[in-house]
Protein backbone atom coordinates (compact mmCIF):
# COMPACT_ATOMS: atom_id res chain seq x y z
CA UNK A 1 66.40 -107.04 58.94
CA UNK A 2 67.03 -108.90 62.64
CA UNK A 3 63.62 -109.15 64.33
CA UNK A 4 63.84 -107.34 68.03
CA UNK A 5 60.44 -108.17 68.74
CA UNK A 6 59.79 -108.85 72.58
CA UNK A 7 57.94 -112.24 73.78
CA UNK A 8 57.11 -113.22 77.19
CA UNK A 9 54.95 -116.36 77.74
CA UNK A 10 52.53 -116.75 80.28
CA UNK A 11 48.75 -116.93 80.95
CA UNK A 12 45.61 -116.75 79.00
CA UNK A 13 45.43 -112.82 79.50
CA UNK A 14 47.87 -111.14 76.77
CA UNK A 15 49.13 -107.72 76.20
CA UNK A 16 50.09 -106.88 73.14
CA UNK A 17 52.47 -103.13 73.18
CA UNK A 18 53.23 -101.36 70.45
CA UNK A 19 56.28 -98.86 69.72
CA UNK A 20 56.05 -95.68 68.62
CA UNK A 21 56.85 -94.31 65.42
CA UNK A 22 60.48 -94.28 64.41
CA UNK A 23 61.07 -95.92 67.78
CA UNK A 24 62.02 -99.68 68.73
CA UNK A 25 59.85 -102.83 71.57
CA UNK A 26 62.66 -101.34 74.06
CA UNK A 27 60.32 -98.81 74.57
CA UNK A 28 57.94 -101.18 76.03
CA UNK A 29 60.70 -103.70 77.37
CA UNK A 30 60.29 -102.36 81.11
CA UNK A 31 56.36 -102.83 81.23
CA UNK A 32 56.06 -106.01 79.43
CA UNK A 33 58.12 -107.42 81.99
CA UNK A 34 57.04 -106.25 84.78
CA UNK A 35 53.04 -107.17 83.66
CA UNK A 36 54.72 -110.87 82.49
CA UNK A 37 55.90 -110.93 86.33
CA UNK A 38 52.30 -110.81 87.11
CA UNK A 39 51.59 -114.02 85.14
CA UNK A 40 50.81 -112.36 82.08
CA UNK A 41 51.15 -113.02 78.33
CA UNK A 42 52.88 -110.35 76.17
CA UNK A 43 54.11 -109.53 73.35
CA UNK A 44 55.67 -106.27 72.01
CA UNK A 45 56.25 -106.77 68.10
CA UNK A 46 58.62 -104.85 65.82
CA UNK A 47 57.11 -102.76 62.99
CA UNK A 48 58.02 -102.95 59.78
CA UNK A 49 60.37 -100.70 58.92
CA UNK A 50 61.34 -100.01 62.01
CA UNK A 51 64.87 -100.81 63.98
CA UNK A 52 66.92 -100.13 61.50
CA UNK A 53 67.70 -96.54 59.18
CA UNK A 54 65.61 -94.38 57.40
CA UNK A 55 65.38 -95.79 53.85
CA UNK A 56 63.77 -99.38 55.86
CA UNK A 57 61.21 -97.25 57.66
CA UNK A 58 60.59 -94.94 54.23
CA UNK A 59 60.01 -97.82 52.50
CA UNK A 60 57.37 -99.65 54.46
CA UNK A 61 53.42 -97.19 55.23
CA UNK A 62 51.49 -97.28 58.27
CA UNK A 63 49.29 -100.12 56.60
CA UNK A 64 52.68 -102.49 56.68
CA UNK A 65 53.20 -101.52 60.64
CA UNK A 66 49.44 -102.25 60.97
CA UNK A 67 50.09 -105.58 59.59
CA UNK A 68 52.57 -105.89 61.69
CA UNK A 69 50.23 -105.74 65.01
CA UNK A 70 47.46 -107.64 63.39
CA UNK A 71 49.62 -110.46 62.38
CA UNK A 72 50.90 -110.84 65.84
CA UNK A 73 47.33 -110.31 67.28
CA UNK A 74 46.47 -113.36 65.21
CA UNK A 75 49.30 -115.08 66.96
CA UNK A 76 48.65 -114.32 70.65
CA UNK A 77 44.96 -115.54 70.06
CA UNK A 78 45.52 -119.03 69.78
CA UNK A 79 47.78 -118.02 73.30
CA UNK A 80 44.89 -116.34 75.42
CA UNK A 81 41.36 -115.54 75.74
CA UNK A 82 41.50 -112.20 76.60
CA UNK A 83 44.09 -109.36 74.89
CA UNK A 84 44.52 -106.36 75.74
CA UNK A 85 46.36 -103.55 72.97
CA UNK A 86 47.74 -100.84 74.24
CA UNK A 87 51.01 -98.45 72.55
CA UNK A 88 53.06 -96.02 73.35
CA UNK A 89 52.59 -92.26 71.78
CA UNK A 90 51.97 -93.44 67.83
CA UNK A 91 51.91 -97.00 68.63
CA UNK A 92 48.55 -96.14 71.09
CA UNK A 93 46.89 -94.69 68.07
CA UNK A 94 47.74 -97.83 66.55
CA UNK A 95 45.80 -99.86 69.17
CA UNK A 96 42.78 -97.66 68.56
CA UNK A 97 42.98 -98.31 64.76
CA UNK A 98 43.37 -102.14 65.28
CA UNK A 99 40.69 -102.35 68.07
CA UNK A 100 38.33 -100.61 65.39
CA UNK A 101 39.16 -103.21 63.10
CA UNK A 102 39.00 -106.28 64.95
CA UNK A 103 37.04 -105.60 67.74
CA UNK A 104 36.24 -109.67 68.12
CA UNK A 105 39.63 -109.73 69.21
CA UNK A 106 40.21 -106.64 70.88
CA UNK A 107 39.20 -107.30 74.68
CA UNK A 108 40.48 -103.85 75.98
CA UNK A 109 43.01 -100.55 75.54
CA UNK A 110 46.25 -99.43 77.13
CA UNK A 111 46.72 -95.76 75.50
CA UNK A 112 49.95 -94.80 76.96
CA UNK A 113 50.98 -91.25 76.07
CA UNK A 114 48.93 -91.15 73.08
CA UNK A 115 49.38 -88.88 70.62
CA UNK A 116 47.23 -87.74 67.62
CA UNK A 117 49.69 -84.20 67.51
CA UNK A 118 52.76 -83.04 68.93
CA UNK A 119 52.25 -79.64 70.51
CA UNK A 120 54.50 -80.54 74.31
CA UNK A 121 56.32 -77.82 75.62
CA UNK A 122 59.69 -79.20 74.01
CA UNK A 123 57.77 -78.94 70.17
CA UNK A 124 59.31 -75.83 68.18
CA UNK A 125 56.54 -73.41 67.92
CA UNK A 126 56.76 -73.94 64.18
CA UNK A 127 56.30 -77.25 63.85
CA UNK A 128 52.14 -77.09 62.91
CA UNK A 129 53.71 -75.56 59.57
CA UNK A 130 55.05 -79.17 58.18
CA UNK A 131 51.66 -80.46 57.20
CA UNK A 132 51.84 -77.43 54.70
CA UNK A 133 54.75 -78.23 53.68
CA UNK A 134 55.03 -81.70 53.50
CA UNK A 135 54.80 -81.70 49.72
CA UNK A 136 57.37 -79.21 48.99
CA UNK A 137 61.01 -79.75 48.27
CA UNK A 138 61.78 -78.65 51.91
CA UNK A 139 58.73 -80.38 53.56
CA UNK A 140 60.25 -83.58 51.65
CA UNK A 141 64.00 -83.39 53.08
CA UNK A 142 62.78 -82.30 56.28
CA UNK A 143 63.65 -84.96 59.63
CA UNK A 144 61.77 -83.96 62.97
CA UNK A 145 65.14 -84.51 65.36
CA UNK A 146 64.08 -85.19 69.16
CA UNK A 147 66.14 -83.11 71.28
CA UNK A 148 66.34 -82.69 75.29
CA UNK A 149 64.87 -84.01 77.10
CA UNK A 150 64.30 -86.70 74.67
CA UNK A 151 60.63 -87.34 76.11
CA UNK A 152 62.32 -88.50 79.56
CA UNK A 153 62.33 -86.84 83.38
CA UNK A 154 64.30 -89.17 85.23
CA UNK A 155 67.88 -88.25 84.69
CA UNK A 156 69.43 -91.68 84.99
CA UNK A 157 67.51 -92.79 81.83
CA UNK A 158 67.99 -89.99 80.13
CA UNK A 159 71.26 -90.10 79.73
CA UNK A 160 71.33 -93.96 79.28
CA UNK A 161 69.23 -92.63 76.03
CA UNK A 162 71.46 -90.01 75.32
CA UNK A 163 74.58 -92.63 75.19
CA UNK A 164 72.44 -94.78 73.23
CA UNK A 165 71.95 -91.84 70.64
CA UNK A 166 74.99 -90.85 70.47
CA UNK A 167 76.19 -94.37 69.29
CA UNK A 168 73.74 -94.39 66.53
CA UNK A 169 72.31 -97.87 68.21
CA UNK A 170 68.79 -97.06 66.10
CA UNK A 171 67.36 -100.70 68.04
CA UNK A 172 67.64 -99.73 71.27
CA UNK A 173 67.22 -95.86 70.93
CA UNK A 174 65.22 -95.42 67.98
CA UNK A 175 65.83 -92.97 65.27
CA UNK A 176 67.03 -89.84 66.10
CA UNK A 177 65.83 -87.90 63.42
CA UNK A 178 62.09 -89.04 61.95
CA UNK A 179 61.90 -88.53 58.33
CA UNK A 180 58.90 -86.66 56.64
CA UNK A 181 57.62 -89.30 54.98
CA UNK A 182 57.67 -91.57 57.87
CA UNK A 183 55.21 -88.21 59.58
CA UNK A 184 53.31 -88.56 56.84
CA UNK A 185 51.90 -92.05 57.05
CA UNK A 186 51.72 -91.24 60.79
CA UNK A 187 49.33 -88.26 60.03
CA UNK A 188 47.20 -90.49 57.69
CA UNK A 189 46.93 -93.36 60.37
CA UNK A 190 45.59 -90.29 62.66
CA UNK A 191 43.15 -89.01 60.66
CA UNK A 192 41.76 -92.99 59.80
CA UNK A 193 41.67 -93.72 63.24
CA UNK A 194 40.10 -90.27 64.99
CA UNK A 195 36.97 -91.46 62.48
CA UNK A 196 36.80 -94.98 63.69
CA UNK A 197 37.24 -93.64 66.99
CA UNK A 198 33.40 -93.26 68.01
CA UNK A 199 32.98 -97.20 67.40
CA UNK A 200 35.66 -98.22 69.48
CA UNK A 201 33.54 -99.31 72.83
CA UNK A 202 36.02 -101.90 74.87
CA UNK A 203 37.65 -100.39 77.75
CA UNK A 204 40.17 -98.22 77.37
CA UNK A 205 43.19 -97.35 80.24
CA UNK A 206 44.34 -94.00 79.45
CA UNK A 207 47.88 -92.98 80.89
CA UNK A 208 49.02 -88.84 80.41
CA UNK A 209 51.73 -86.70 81.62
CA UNK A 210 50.63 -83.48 82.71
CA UNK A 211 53.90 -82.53 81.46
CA UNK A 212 54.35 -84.55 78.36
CA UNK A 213 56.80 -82.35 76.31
CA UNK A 214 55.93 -84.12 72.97
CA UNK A 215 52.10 -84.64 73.39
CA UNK A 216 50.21 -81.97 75.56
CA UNK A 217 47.20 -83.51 77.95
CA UNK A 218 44.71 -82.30 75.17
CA UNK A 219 45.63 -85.22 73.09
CA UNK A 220 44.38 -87.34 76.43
CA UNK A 221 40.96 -85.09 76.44
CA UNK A 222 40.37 -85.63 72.63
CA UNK A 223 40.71 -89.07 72.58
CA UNK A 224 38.77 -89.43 75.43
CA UNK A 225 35.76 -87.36 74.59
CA UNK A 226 35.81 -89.23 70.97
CA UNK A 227 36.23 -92.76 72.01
CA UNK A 228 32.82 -94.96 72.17
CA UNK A 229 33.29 -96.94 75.46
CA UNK A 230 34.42 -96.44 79.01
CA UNK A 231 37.73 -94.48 79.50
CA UNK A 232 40.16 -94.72 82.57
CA UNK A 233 42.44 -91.65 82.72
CA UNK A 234 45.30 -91.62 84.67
CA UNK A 235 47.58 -88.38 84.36
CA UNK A 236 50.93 -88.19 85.84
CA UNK A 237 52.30 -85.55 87.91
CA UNK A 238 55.88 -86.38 87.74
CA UNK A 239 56.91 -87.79 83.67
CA UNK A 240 57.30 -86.56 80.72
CA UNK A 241 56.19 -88.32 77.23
CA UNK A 242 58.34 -91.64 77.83
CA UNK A 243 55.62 -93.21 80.26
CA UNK A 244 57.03 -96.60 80.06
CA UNK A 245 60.34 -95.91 81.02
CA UNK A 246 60.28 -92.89 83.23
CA UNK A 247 60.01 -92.36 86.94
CA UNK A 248 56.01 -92.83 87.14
CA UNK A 249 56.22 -96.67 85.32
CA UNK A 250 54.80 -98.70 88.24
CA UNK A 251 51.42 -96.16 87.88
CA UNK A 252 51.64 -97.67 84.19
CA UNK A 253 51.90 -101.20 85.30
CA UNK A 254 49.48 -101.01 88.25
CA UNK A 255 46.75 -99.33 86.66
CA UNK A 256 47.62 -101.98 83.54
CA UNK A 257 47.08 -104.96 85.43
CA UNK A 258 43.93 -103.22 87.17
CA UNK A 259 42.61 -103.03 83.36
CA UNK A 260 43.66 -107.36 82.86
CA UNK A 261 41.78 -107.62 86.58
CA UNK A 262 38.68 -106.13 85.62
CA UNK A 263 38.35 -107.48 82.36
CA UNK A 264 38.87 -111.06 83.97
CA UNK A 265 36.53 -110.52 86.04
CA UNK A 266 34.17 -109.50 83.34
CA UNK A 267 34.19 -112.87 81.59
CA UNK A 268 34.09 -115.04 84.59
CA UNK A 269 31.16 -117.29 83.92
CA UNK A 270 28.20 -116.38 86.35
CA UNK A 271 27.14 -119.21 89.08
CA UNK A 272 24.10 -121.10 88.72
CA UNK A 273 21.10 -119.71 90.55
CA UNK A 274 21.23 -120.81 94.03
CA UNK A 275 25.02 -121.45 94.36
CA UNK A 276 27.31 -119.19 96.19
CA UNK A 277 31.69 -119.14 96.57
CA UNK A 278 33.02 -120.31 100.21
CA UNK A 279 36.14 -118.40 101.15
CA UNK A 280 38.23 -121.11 101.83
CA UNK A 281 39.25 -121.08 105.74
């Protein structure tokens, strides 16, 4: 399977962004560079399974796209000091898991439309009744198909998507259709991580659309009443789920680098009693 991870080298502050579920690092592609413009360090690795058809990502659990993130979070260590994990919709709840479990190497968050259930205004009113079915003959043939306005606002990119669909180009679009299995592992990487939640206690940069069609802002409130450490929320006034690629991206990146600022700041060494920093003239 070709390997359309994303790697931008830089400085000793990382990011490491994560896809979401059925979906491919182009979703992340705009961000990552604009944060590497900044001088920063990031990577945006593939998940297994993912980039390719259904039978790859069926075949792979959310353990393998786990590995996936940790493997590449062992990578970017020897890189920087300081790394930051942040997703986009499943791939935030995937930062949350792996920040749980290696928090001597998770410095801080960047929980871009996260998502722990999909209940936007775009969701078939229905759709709460697949975790009954799951395990019956339907429940196991069943594919949740995105539809308008494929989780974007702006126009121009939505129809850039749309094309992209439409050719069946599953690397640069995603899948169009995400299979009930693959919802499956999703819902089980949920439920690990909304218990390991209360132990997470880096910073966290939350970023919501107030009119997310796949992920309504209580997601946002959940996750930030359960998580254990100091939570930035930003919500958007003018996006929809797609926060990384729609109209509202430079609040993403801004607020992003804010989170890289802060954090730096945080480890600076502190001055010897008695010594004081000159401005330069």
């Amino acid at each position: 399977m070709r390997d359309f991870s994303l790697r931008y080298a830089g400085d000793r502050t990382g990011f490491l962004l994560i896809h979401g579920l059925g979906g491919t690092p182009t979703e992340m592609r705009l961000v990552a560079r604009a944060l590497h413009r900044a001088g920063h360090t990031v990577h945006c690795p593939q998940l297994a399974g993912h980039c390719a058809g259904e039978s790859e990502l069926l075949a792979t659990n959310w353990r393998d796209w786990a590995r996936s993130v940790t493997d590449e979070l062992e990578r970017m260590r020897s890189l920087c000091d300081t790394v930051i994990v942040g997703g986009l919709s499943m791939g935030a709840v995937m930062a949350m898991h792996v920040a749980a479990a290696r928090p001597d190497a998770v410095s801080g968050l960047a929980l871009y439309a996260p998502t722990l259930w999909y209940d936007g205004w775009s969701i078939p009113r229905y759709a709460f009744l697949l975790k009954w079915l799951i395990n019956t003959p339907f429940g196991r043939r069943y594919s949740f198909v995105e539809r308008e306005p494929y989780g974007v606002k702006d126009l121009r990119t939505r129809s850039m998507i749309t094309a992209a669909i439409t050719r069946g180009d599953s690397a640069e679009a995603g899948l169009l259709g995400t299979p009930s299995g693959a919802l499956k592992q999703m819902w089980e990487l949920i439920d690990q991580t909304r218990r390991e939640m209360p132990a997470i206690k880096c910073p966290a940069l939350l970023v919501h659309a107030r009119e997310d069609d796949v992920a309504s802002l209580s997601n946002a409130f959940e996750i930030q009443r359960r998580l254990g450490g100091l939570v930035d929320a930003v919500i958007l006034d003018d996006s929809y789920h797609l926060v990384t690629i729609d109209q509202q991206r430079e609040i993403v990146v801004e607020r992003s680098l804010a989170l890289a600022s802060r954090l730096a700041r945080a480890h600076l060494p502190e001055l010897a009693p008695g010594l004081r920093v000159v401005a330069a003239e």
